[in-house]
N, C-alpha and C. Protein backbone atom coordinates (compact mmCIF):
# COMPACT_ATOMS: atom_id res chain seq x y z
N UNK A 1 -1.96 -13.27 -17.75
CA UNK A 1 -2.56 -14.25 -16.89
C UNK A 1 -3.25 -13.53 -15.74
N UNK A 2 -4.53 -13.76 -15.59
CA UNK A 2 -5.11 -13.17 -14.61
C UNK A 2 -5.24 -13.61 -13.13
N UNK A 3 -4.59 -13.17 -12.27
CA UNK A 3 -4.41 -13.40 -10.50
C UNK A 3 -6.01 -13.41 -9.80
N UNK A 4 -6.14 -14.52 -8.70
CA UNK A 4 -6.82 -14.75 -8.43
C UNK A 4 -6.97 -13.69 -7.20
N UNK A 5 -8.15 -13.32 -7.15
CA UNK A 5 -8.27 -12.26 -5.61
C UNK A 5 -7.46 -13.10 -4.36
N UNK A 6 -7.08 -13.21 -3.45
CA UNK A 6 -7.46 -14.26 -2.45
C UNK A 6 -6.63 -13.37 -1.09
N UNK A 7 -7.44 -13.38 -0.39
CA UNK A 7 -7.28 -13.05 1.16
C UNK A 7 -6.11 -13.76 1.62
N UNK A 8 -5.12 -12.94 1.95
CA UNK A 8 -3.72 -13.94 2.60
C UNK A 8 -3.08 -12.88 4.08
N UNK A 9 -2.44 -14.09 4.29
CA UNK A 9 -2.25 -13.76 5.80
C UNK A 9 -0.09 -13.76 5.35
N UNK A 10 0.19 -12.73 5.14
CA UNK A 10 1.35 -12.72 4.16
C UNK A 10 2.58 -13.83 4.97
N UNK A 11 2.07 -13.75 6.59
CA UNK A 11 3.24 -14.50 7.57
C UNK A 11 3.40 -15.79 7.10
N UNK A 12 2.30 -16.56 6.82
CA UNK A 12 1.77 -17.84 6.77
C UNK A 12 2.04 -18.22 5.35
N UNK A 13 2.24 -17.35 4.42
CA UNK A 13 2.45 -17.35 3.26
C UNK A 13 3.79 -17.37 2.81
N UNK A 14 4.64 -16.61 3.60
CA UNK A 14 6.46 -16.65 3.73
C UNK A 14 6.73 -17.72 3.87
N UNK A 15 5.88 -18.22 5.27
CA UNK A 15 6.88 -19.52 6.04
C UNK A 15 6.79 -20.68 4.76
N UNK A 16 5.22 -20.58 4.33
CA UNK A 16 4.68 -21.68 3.45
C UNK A 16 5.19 -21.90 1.87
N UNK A 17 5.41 -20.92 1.76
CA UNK A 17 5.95 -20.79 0.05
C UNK A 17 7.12 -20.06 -0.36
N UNK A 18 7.58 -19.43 0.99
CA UNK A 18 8.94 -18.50 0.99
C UNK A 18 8.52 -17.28 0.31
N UNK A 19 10.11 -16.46 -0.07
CA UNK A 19 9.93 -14.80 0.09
C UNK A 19 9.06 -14.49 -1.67
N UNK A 20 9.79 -15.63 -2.48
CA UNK A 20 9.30 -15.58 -3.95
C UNK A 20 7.64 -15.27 -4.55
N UNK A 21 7.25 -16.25 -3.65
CA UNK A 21 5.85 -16.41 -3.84
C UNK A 21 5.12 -15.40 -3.34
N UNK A 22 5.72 -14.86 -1.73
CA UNK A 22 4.68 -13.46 -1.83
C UNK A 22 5.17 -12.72 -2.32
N UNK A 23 6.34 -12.58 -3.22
CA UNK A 23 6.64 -11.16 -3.97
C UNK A 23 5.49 -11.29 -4.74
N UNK A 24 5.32 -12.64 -5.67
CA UNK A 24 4.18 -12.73 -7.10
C UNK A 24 3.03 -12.33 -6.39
N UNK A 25 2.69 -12.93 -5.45
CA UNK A 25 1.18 -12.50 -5.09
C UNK A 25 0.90 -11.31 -4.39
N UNK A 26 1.68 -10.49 -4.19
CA UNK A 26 1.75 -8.85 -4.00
C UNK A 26 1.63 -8.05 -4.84
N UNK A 27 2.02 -8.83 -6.20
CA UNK A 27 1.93 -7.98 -7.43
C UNK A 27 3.63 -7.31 -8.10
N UNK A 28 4.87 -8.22 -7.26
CA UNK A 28 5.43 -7.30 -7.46
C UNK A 28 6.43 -8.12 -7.90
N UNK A 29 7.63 -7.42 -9.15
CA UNK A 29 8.48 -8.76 -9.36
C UNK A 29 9.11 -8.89 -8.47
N UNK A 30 10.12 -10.38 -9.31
CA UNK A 30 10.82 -10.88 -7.78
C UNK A 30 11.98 -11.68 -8.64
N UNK A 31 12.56 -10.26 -9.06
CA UNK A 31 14.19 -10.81 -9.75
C UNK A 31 14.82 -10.90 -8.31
N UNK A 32 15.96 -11.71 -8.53
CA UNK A 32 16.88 -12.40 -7.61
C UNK A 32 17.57 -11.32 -7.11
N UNK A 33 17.61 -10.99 -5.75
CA UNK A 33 18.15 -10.27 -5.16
C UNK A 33 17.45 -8.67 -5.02
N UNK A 34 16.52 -8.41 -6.11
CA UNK A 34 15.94 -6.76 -6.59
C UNK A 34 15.17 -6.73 -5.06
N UNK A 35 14.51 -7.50 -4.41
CA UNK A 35 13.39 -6.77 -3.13
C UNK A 35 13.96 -8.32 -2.17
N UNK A 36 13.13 -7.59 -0.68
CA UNK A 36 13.72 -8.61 0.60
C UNK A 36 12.56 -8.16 1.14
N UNK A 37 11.85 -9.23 1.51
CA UNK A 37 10.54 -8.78 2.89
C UNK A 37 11.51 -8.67 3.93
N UNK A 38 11.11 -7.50 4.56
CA UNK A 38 11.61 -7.34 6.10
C UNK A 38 10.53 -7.85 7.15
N UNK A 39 9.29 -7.57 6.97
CA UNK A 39 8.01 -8.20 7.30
C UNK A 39 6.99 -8.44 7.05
N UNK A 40 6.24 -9.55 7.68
CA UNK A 40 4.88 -9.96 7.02
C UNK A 40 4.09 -10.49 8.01
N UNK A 41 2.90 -9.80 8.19
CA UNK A 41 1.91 -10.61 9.38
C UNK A 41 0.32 -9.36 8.99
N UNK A 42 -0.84 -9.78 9.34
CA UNK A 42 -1.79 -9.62 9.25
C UNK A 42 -1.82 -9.27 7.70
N UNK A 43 -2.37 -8.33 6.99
CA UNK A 43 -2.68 -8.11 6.11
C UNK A 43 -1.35 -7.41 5.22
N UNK A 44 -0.36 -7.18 5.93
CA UNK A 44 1.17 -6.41 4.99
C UNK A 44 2.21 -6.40 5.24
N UNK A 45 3.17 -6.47 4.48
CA UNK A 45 4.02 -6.73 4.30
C UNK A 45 4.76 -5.64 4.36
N UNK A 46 5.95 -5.40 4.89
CA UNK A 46 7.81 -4.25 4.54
C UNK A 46 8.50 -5.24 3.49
N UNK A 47 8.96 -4.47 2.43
CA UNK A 47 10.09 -4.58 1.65
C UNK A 47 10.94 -3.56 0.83
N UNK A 48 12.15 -4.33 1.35
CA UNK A 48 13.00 -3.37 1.20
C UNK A 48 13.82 -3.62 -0.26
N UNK A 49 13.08 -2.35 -1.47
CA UNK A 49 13.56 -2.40 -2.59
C UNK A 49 15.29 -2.03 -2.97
N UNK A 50 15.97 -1.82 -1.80
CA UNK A 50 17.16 -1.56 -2.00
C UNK A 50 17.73 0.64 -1.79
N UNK A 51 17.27 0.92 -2.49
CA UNK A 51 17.02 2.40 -2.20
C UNK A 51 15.96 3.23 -2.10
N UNK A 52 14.65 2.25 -2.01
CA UNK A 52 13.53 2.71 -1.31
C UNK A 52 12.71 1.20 -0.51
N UNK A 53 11.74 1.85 0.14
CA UNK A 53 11.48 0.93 0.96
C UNK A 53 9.95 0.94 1.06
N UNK A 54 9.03 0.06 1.64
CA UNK A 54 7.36 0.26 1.34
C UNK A 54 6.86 -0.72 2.32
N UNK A 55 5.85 -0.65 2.83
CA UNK A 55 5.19 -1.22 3.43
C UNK A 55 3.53 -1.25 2.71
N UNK A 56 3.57 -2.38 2.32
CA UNK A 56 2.03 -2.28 2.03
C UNK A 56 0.76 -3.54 1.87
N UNK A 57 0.04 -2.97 1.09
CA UNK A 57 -1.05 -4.15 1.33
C UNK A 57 -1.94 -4.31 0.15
N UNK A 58 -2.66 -5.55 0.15
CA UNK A 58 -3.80 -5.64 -1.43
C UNK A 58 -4.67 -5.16 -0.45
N UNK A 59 -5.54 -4.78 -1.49
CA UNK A 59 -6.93 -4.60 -0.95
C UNK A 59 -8.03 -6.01 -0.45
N UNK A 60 -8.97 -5.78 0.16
CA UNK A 60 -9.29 -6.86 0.68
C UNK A 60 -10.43 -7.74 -0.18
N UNK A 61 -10.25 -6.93 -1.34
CA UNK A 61 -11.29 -8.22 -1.78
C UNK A 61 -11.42 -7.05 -3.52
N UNK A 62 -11.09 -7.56 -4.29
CA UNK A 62 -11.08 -6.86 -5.46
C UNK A 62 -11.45 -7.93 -7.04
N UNK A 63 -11.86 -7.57 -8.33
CA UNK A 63 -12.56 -8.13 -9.34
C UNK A 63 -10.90 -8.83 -9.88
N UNK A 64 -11.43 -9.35 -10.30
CA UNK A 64 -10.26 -10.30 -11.05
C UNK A 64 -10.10 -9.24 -12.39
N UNK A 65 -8.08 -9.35 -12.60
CA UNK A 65 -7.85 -8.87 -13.43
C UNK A 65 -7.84 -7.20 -12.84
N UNK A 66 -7.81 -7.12 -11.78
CA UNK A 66 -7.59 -5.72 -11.14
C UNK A 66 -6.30 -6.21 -9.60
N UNK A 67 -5.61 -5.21 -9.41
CA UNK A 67 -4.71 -4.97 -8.44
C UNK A 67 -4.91 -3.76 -7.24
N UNK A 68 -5.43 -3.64 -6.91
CA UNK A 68 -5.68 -2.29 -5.84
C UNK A 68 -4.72 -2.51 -4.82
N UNK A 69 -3.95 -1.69 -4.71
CA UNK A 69 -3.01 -1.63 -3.53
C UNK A 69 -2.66 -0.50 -2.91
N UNK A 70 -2.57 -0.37 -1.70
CA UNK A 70 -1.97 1.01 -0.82
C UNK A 70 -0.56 0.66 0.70
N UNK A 71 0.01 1.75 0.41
CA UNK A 71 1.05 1.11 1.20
C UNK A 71 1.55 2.57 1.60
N UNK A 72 2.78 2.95 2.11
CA UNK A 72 3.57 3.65 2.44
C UNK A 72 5.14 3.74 1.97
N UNK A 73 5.73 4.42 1.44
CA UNK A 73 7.11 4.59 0.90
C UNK A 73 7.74 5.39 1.74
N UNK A 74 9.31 4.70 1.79
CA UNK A 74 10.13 5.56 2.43
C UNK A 74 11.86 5.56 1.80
N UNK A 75 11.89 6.47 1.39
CA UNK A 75 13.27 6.60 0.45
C UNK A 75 14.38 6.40 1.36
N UNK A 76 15.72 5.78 0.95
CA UNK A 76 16.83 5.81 1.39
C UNK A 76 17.56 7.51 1.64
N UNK A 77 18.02 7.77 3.07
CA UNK A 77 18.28 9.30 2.88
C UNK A 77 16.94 10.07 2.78
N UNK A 78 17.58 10.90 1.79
CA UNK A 78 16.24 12.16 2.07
C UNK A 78 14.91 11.58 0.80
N UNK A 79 13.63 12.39 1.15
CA UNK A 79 12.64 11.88 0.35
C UNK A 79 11.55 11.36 0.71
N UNK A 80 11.08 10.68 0.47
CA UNK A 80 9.88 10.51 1.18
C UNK A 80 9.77 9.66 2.34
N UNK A 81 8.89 9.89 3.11
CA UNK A 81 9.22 9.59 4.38
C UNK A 81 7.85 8.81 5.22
N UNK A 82 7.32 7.97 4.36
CA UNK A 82 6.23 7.79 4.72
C UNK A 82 4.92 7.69 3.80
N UNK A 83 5.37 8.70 3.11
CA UNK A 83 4.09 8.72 2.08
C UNK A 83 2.84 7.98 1.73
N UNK A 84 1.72 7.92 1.95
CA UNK A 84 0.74 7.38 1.64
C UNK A 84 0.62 7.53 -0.13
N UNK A 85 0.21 6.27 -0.74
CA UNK A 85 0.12 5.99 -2.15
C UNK A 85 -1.06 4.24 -2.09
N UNK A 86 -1.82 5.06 -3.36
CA UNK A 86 -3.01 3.45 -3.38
C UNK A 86 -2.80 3.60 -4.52
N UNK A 87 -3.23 2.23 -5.42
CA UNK A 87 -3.70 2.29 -7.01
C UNK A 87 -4.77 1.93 -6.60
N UNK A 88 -5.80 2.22 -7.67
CA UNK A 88 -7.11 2.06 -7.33
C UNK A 88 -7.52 0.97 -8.34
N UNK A 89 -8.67 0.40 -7.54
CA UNK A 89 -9.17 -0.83 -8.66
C UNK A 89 -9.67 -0.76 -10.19
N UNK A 90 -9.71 0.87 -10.41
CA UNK A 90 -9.65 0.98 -11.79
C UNK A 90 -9.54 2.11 -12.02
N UNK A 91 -9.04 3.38 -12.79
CA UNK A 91 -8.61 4.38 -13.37
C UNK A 91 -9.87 5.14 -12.70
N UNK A 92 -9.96 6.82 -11.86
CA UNK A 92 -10.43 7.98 -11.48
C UNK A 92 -10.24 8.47 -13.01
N UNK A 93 -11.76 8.86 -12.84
CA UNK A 93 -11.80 9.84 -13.81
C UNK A 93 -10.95 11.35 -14.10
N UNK A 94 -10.59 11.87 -14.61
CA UNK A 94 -9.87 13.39 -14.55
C UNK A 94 -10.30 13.77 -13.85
N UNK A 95 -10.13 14.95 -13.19
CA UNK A 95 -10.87 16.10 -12.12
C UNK A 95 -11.52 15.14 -11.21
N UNK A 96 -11.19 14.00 -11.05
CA UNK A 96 -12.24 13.36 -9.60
C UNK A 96 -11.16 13.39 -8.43
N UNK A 97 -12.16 13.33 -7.43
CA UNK A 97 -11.18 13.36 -6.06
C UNK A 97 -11.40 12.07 -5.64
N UNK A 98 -9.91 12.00 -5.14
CA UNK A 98 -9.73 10.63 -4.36
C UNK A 98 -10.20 10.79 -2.70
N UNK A 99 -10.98 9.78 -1.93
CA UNK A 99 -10.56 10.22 -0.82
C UNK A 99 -10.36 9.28 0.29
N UNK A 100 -9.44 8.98 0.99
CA UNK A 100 -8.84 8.02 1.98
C UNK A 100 -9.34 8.36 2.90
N UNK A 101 -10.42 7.37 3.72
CA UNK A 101 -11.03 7.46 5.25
C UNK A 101 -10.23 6.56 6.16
N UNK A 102 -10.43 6.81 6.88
CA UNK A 102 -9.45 6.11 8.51
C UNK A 102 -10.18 6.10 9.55
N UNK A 103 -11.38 5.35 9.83
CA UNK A 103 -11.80 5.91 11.39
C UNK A 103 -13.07 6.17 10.38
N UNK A 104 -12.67 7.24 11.13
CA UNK A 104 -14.19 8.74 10.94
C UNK A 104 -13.23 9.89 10.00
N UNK A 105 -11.63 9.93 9.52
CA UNK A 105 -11.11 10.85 9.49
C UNK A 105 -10.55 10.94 7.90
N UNK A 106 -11.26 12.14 6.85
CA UNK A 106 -11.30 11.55 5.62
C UNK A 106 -9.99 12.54 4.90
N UNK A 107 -9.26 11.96 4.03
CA UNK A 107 -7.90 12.65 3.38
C UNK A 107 -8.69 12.76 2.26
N UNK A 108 -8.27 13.94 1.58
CA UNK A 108 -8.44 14.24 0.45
C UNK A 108 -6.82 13.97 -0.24
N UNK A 109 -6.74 12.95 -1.49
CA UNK A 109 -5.58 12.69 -2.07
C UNK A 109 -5.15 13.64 -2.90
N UNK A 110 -3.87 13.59 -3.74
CA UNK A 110 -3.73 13.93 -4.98
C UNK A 110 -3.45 12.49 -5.79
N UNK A 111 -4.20 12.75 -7.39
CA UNK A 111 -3.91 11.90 -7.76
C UNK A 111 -3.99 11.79 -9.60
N UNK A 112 -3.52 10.85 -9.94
CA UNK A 112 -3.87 11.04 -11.46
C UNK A 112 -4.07 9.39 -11.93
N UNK A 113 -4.92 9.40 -12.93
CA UNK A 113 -5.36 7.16 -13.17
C UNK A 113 -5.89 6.52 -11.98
N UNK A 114 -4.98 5.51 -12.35
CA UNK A 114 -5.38 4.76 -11.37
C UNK A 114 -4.79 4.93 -10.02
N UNK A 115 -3.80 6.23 -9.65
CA UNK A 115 -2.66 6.30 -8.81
C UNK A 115 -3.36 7.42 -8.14
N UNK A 116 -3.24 7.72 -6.68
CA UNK A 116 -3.31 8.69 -5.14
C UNK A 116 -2.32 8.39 -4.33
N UNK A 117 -1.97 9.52 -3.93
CA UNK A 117 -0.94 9.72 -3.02
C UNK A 117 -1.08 10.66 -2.10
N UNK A 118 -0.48 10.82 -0.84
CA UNK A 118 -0.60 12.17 0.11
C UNK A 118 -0.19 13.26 -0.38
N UNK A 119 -0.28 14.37 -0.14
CA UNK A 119 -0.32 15.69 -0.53
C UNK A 119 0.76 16.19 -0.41
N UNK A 120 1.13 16.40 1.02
CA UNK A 120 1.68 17.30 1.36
C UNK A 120 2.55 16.46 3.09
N UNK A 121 3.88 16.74 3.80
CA UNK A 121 4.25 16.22 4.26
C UNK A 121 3.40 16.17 5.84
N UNK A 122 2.49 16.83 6.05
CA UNK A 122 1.77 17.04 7.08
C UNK A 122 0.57 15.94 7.09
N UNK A 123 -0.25 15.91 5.74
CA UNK A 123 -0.92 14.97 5.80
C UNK A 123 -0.27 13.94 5.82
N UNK A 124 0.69 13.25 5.46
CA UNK A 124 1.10 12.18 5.17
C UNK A 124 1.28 11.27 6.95
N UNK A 125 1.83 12.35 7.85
CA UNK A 125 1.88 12.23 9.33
C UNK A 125 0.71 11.83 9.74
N UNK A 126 -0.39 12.91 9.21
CA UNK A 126 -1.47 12.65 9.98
C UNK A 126 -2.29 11.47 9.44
N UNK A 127 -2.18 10.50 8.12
CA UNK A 127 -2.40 9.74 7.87
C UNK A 127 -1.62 8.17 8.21
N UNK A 128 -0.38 8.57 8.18
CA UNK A 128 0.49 7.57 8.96
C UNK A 128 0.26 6.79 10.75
N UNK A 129 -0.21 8.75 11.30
CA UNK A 129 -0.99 8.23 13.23
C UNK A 129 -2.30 7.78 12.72
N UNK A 130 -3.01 8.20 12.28
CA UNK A 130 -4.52 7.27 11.62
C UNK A 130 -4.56 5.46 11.70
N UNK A 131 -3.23 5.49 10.35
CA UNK A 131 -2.91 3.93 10.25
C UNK A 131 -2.99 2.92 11.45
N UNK A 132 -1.83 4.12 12.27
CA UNK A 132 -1.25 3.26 13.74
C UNK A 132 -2.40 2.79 14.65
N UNK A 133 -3.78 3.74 14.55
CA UNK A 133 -4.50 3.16 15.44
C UNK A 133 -5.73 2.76 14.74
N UNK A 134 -6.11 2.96 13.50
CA UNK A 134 -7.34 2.43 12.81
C UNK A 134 -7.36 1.41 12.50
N UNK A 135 -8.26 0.74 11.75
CA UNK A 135 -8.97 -0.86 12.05
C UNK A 135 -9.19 -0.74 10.27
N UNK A 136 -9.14 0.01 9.29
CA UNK A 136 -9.54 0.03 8.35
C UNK A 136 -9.46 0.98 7.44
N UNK A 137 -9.43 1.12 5.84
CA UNK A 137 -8.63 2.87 5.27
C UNK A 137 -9.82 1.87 3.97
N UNK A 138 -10.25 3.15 3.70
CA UNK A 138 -11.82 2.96 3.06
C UNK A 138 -11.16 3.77 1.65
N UNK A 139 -10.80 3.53 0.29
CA UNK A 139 -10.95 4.80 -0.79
C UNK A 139 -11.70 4.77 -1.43
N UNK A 140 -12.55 6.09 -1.93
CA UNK A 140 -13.41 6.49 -2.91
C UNK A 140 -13.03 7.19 -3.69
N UNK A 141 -13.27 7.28 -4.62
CA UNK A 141 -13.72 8.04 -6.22
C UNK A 141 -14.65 7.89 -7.38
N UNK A 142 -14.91 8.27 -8.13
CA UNK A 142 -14.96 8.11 -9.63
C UNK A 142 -14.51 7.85 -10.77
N UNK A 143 -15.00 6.39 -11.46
CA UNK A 143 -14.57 6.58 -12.50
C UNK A 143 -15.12 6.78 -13.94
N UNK A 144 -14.27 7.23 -15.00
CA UNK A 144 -14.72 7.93 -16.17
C UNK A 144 -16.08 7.67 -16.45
N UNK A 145 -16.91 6.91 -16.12
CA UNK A 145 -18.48 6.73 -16.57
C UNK A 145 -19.30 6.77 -15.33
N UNK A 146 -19.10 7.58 -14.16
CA UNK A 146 -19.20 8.32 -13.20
C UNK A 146 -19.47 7.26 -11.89
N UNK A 147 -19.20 5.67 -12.25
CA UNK A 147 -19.69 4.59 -11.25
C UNK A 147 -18.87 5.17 -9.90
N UNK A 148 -18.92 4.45 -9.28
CA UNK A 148 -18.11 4.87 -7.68
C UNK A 148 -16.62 3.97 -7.62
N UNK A 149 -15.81 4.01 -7.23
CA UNK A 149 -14.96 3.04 -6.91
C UNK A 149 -14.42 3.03 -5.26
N UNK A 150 -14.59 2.08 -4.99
CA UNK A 150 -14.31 1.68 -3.33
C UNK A 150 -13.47 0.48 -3.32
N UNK A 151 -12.16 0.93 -2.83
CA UNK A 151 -11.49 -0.41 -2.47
C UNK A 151 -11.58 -0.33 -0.52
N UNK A 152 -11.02 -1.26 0.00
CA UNK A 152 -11.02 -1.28 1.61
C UNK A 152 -9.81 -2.49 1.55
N UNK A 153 -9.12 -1.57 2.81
CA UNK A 153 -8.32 -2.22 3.44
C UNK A 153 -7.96 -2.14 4.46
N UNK A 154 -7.40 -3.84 5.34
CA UNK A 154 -7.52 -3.72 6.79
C UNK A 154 -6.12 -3.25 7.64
N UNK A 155 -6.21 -2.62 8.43
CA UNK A 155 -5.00 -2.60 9.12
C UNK A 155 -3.98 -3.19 10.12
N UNK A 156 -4.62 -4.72 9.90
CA UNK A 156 -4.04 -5.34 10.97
C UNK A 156 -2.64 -5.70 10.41
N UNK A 157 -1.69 -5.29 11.20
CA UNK A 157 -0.51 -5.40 10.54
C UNK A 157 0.86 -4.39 9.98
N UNK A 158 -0.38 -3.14 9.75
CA UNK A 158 0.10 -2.05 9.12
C UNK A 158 1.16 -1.50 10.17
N UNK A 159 0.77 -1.02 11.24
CA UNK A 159 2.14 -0.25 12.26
C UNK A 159 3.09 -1.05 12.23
N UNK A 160 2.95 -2.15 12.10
CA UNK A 160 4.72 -3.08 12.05
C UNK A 160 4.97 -2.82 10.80
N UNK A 161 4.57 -3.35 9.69
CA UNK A 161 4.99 -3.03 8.43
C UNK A 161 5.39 -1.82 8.07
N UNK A 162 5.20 -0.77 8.62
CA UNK A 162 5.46 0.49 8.61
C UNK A 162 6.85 1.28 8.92
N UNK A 163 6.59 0.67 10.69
CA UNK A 163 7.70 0.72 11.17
C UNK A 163 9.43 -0.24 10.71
N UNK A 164 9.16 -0.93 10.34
CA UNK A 164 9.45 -2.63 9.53
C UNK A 164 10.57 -2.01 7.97
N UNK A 165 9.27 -0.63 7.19
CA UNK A 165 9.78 -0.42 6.24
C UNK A 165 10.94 0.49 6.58
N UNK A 166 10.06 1.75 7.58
CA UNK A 166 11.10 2.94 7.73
C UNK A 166 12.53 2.51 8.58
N UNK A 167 12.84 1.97 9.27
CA UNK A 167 13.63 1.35 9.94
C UNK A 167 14.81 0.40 9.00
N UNK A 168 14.15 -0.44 7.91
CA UNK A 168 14.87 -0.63 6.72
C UNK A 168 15.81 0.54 5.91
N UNK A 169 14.81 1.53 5.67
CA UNK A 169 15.65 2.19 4.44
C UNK A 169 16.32 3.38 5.83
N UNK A 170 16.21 3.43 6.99
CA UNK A 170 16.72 4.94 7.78
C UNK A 170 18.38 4.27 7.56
N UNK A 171 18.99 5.08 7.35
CA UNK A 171 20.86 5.26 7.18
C UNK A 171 21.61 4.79 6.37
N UNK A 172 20.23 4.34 5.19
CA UNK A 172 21.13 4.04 3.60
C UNK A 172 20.91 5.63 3.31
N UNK A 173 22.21 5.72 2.62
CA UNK A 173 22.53 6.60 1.38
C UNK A 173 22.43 6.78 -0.02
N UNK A 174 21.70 7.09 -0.77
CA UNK A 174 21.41 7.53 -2.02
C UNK A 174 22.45 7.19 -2.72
């Protein structure tokens, strides 16, 4: 069944349809008890999968029958701590580079399909202070028949959701 794009304001969407409905329209299941929004306002959402945790967001406007999403992960205990991760609106070609803008300030990803992620634990920081004060996270690549792919997404919302996620999973244990 194919999901309709649609611009949501995830707060307005909790109060209105409860936690169920934005699990589905996030893209994400929503067995009984498996995830808990910790928060939701401007464009993203914190939830806390139980031994990891995420803050994230759809993209702002994508083709039907596609999911583009980018968010941040943060493991219970040790592990990742932040991590920047997008799927992209459709599969990067092999050998193409992904690249996440913020501002004026452009990340080069690692990545493989439809999947990018931060590199290394330094970028991931310096993409995380980006988030906190940018207005917008732009990705590009290629895919296999060399078209461009650009998803965009906004950040209103993101430093709470962030903070929202890591604050969830800090002093569970593995």
């Amino acid at each position: 069944m194919a999901q309709r794009s649609v611009s949501l304001k995830f707060g307005w969407l909790r109060r209105r349809c409860g936690y169920a409905a934005a699990l589905l329209l996030l893209g994400l299941p929503a067995p009984a008890g498996a995830a808990r929004i910790v928060f939701a306002g401007g464009g993203w959402a914190a939830i806390d999968f139980g031994g990891r945790c995420e803050a994230r967001s759809k993209a702002l406007w994508s083709k039907a029958g596609t999911e583009p999403l980018a968010g941040f992960a943060f493991d219970a205990g040790v592990g990742r701590q932040g991590q920047f991760y997008v799927r992209l609106s459709r599969p990067a070609r092999p050998g193409a580079t992904v690249i996440a803008t913020l501002g004026a300030e452009p990340f080069l990803l690692s990545g493989q399909g439809e999947w990018a992620w931060s590199r290394d634990p330094a970028q991931q920081r310096a993409i995380l202070d980006a988030a906190r004060y940018g207005s917008a996270i732009r990705i590009e690549s290629r895919d296999s028949g060399g078209s461009r792919i650009v998803d965009r997404y906004g950040l209103a919302g993101a430093a709470t959701a962030i903070d929202a996620a890591a604050a969830a999973c800090a002093g569970k244990s593995r």
